[in-house]
Protein backbone atom coordinates (compact mmCIF):
# COMPACT_ATOMS: atom_id res chain seq x y z
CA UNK A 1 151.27 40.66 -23.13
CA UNK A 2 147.67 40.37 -21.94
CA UNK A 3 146.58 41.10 -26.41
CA UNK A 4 148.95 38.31 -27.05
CA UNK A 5 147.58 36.19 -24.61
CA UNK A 6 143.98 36.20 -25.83
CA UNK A 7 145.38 35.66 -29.27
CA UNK A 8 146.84 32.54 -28.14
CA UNK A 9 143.53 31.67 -25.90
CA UNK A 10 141.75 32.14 -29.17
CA UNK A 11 143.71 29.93 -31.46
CA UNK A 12 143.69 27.47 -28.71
CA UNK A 13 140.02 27.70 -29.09
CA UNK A 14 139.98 27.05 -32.75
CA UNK A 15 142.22 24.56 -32.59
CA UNK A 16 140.24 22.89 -29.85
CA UNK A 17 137.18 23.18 -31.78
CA UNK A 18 138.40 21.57 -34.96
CA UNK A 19 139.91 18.70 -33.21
CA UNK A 20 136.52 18.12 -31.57
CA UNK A 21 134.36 18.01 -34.55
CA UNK A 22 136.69 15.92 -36.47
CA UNK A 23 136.10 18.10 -39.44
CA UNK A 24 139.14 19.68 -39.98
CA UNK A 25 139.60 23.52 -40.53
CA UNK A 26 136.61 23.35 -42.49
CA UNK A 27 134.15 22.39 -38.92
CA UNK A 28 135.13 26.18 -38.16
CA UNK A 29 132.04 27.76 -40.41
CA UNK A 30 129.36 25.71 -38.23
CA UNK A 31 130.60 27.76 -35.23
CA UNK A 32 130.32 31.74 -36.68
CA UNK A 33 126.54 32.68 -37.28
CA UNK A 34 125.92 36.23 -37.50
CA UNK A 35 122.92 36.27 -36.53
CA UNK A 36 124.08 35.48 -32.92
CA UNK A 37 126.84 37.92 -32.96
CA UNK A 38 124.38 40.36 -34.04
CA UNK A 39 121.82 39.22 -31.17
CA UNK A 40 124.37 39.59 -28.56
CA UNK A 41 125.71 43.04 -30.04
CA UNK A 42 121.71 44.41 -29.84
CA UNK A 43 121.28 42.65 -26.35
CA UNK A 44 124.69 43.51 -24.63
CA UNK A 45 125.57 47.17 -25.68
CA UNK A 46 122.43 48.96 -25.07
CA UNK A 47 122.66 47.66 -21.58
CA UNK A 48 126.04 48.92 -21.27
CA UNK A 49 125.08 52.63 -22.37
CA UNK A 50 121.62 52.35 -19.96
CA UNK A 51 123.96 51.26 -17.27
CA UNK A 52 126.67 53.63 -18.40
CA UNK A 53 129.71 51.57 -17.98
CA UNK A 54 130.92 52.10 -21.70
CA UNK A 55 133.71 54.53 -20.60
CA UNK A 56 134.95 52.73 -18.02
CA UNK A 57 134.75 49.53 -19.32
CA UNK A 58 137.07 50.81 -22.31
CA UNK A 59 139.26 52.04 -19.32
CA UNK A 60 139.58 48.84 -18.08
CA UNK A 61 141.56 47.43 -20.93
CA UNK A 62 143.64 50.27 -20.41
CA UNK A 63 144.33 50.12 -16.69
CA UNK A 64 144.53 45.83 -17.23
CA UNK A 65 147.15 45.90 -19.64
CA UNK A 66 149.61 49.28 -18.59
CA UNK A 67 150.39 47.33 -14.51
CA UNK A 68 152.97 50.49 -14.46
CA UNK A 69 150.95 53.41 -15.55
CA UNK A 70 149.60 55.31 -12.09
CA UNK A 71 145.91 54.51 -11.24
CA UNK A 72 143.38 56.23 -9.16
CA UNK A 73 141.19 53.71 -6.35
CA UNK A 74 137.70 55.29 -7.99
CA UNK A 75 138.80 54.47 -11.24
CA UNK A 76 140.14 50.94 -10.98
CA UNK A 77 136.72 50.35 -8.84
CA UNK A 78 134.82 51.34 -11.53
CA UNK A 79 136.84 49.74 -14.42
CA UNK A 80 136.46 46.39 -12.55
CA UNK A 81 132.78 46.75 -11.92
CA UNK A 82 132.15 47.44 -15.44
CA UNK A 83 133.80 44.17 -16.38
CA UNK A 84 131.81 42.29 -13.89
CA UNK A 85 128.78 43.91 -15.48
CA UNK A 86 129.74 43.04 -19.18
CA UNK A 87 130.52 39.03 -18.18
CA UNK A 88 126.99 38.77 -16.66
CA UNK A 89 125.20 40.61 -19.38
CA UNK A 90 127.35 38.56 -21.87
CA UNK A 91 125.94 35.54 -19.97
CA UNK A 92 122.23 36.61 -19.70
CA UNK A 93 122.13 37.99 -23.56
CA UNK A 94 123.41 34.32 -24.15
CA UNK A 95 121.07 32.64 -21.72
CA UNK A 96 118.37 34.52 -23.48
CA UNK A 97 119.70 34.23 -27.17
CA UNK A 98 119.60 30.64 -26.67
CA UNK A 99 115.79 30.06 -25.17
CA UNK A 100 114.21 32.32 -27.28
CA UNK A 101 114.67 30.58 -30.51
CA UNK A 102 114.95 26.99 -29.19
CA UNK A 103 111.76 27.40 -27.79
CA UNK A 104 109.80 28.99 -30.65
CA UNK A 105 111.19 26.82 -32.88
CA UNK A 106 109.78 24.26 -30.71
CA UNK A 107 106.50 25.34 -30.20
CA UNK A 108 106.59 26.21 -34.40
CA UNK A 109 107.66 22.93 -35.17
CA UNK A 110 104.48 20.18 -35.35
CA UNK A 111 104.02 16.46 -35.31
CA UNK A 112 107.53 16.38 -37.81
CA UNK A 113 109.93 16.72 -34.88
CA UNK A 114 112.63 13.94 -34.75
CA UNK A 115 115.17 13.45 -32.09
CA UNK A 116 118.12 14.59 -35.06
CA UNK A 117 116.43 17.71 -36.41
CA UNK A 118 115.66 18.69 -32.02
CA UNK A 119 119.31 18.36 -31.64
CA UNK A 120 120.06 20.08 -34.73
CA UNK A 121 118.33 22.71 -33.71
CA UNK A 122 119.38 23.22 -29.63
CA UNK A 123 122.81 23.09 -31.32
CA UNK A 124 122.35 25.93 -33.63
CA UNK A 125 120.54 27.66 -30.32
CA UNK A 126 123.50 27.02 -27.96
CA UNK A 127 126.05 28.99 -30.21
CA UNK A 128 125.09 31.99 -28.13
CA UNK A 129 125.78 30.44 -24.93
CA UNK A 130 129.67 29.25 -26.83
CA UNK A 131 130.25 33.05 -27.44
CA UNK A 132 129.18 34.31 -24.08
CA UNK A 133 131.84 31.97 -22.39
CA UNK A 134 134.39 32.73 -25.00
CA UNK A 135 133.67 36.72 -23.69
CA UNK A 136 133.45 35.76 -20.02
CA UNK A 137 136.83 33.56 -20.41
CA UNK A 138 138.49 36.45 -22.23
CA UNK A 139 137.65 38.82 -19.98
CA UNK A 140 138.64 37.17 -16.36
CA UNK A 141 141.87 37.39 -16.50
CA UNK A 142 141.55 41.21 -17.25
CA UNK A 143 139.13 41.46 -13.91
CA UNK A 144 141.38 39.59 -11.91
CA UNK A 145 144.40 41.81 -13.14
CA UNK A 146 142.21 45.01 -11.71
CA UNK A 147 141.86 43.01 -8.61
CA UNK A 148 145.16 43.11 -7.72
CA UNK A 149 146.34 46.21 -9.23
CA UNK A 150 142.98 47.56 -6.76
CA UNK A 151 144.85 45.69 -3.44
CA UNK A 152 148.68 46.83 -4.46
CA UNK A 153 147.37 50.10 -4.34
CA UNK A 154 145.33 49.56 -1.22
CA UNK A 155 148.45 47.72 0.33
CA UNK A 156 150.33 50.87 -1.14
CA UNK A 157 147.76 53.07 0.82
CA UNK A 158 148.23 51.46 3.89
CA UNK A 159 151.91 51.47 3.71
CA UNK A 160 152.05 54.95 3.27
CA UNK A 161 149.64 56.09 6.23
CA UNK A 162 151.88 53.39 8.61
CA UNK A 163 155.01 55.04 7.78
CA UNK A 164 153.36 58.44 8.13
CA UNK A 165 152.21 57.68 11.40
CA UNK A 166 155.63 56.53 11.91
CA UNK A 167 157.73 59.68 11.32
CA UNK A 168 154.77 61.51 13.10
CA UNK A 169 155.10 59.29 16.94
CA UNK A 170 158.91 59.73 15.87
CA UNK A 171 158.81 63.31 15.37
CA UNK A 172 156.57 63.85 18.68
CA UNK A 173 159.12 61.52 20.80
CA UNK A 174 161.70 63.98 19.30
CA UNK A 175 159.93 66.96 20.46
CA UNK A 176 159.05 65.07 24.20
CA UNK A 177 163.12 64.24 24.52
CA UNK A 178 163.47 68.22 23.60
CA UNK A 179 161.01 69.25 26.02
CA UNK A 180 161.99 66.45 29.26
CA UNK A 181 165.96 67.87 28.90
């Protein structure tokens, strides 16, 4: 369910992006640039291996999308705080992949700069920022399904030791009844 839904997030998203340009299917091409993708690959996964949240972030999918499958606290704690880690690196590779060239291109350009070709170029610069929110909004509703599988099995947890301590003080009034007659 959670695969289908990000299928359907992302065809919303192309819809909503050739509706917005007003140039049909064809408006689609001014949105892909490689070398962006590329940037954000080289910026985002070597941070993942330094930080070494590769493994678990790959868990994550797993533990997001199987709600039935048995899950240990440690590991849904560390699949959800490698999730958190991948949206803000997304975000600061994105932050970064969009300054860098806007402002050499800037500081390259001389006295030839016109308000159209600035624009032209902050919107080639800003595709960056488009795919880090398209990975950030892809991948909340995966974090907030390991929040809550994280408090069902703390209220699960919790549960568990109250009726423990239950049958205990009942076992021990058992025993005092035993003892008093």
């Amino acid at each position: 369910m959670y695969l289908l839904s990000i299928l359907v997030f992302l065809a919303l998203c192309i819809l909503f992006m050739v509706f917005c340009t007003g140039g049909g299917l064809g408006s689609i091409i001014y949105f892909i640039d490689m070398p962006s993708i590329i940037t954000l690959a080289l910026l985002v996964l070597p941070m993942m291996i330094i930080a070494g949240v590769m493994k678990d972030f790959n868990n994550a999918f797993r533990l997001g999308a199987k709600v039935k499958k048995p899950a240990k606290r440690a590991e849904l704690l560390r699949a959800l705080e490698a999730v958190s880690f991948v949206m803000k690196v997304f975000w600061a590779a994105g932050i970064f992949a969009f300054l860098v060239p806007t402002m050499n291109t800037f500081l390259q350009i001389s006295g030839d700069l016109t308000v159209s070709l600035a624009l032209k170029y902050t919107a080639v610069g800003s595709i960056p920022l488009c795919y880090a929110s398209m990975v950030t909004i892809i991948l909340l509703p995966l974090r907030t399904r390991l929040r809550i599988r994280l408090n069902e099995l703390c209220e699960e947890n919790v549960n568990a030791a109250d009726s423990a301590r239950q049958t205990v003080r009942q076992e021990s009034e058992i025993a005092d009844m035993k003892q008093s007659e």
